[in-house]
C-alpha atoms as a PDB file:
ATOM      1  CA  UNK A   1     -16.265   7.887   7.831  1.00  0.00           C
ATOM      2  CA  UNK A   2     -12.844   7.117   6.385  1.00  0.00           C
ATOM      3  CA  UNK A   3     -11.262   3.803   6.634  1.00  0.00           C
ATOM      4  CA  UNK A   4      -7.711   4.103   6.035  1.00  0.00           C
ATOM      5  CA  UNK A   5      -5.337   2.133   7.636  1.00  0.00           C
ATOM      6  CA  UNK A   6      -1.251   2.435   7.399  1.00  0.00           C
ATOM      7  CA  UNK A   7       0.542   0.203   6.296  1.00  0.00           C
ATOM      8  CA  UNK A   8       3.980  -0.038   8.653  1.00  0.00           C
ATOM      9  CA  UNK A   9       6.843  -1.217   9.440  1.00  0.00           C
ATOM     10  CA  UNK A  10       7.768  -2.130   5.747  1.00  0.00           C
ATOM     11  CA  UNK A  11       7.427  -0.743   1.995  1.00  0.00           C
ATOM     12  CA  UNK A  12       6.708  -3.649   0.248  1.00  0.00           C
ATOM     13  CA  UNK A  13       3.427  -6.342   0.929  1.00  0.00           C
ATOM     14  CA  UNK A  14       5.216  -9.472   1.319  1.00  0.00           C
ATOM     15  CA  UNK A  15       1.988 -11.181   1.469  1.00  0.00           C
ATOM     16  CA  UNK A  16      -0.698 -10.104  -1.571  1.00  0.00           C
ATOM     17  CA  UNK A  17      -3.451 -12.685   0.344  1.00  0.00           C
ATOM     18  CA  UNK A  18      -2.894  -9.933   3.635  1.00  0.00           C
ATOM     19  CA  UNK A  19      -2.954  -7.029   0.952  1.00  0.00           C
ATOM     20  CA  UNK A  20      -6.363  -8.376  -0.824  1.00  0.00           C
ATOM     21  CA  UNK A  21      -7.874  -9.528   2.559  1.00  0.00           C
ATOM     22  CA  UNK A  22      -7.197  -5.994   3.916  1.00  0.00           C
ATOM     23  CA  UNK A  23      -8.607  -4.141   0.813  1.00  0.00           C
ATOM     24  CA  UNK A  24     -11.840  -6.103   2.178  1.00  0.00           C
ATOM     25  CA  UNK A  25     -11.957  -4.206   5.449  1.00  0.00           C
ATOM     26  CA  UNK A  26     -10.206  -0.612   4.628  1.00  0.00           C
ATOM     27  CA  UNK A  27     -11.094   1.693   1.625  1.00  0.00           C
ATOM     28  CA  UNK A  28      -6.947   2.505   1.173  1.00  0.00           C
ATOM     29  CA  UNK A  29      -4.458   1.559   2.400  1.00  0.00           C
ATOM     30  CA  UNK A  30      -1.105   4.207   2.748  1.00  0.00           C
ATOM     31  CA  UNK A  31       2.456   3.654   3.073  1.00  0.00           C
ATOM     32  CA  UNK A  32       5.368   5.836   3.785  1.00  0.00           C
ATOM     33  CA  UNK A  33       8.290   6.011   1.279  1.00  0.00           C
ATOM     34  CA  UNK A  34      11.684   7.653   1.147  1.00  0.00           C
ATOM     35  CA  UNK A  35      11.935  10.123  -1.601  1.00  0.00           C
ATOM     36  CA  UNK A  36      14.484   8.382  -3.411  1.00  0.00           C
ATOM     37  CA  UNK A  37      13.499   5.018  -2.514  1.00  0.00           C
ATOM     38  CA  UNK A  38      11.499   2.763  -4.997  1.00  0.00           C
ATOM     39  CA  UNK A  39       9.347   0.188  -4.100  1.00  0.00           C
ATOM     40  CA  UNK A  40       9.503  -3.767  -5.113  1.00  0.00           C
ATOM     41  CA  UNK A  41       6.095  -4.118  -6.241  1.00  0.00           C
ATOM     42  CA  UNK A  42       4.767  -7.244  -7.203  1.00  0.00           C
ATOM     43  CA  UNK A  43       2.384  -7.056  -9.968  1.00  0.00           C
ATOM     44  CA  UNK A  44      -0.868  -7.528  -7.794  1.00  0.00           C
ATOM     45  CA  UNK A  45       0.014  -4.761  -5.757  1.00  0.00           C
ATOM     46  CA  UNK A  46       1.042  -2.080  -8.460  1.00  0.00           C
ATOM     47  CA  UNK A  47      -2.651  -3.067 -10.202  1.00  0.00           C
ATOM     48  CA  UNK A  48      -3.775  -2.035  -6.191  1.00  0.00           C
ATOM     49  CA  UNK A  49      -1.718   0.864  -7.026  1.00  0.00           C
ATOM     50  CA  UNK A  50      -3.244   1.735 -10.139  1.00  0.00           C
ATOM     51  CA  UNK A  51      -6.711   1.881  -8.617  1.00  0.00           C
ATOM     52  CA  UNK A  52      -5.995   3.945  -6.169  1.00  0.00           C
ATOM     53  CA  UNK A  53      -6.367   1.184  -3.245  1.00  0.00           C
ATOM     54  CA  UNK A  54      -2.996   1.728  -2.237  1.00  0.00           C
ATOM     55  CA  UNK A  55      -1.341   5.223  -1.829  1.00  0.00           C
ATOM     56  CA  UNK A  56       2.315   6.495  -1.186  1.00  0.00           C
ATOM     57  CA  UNK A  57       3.006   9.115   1.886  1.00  0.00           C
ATOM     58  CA  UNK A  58       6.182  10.967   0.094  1.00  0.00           C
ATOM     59  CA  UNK A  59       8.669  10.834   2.844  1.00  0.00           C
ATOM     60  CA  UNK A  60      11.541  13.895   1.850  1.00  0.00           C
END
């Protein structure tokens, strides 16, 4: 069973304790992004990023 959660209103984690808590409880975590927007990530969360703990839904 997946556990995938979206991550919505917002782009950006404001809060990288609520990011790393949530990583705890849900495999990924997805967000949906404008095309030609680009995120403000903080350094934590492009490392989240990087590992493939956080993924981008491509919003055209």
């Amino acid at each position: 069973m997946s556990k995938d959660v979206l991550y919505y209103p917002t782009i950006e984690f404001y809060d990288e304790v609520w990011l790393k808590t949530s990583l705890c409880l849900w495999d990924k975590i997805y967000r949906i992004v404008p095309d030609s927007y680009k995120p403000k990530d903080s350094d934590e969360v492009k490392t989240a990023i990087d590992n493939g703990l956080v993924k981008n839904i491509i919003f055209k």
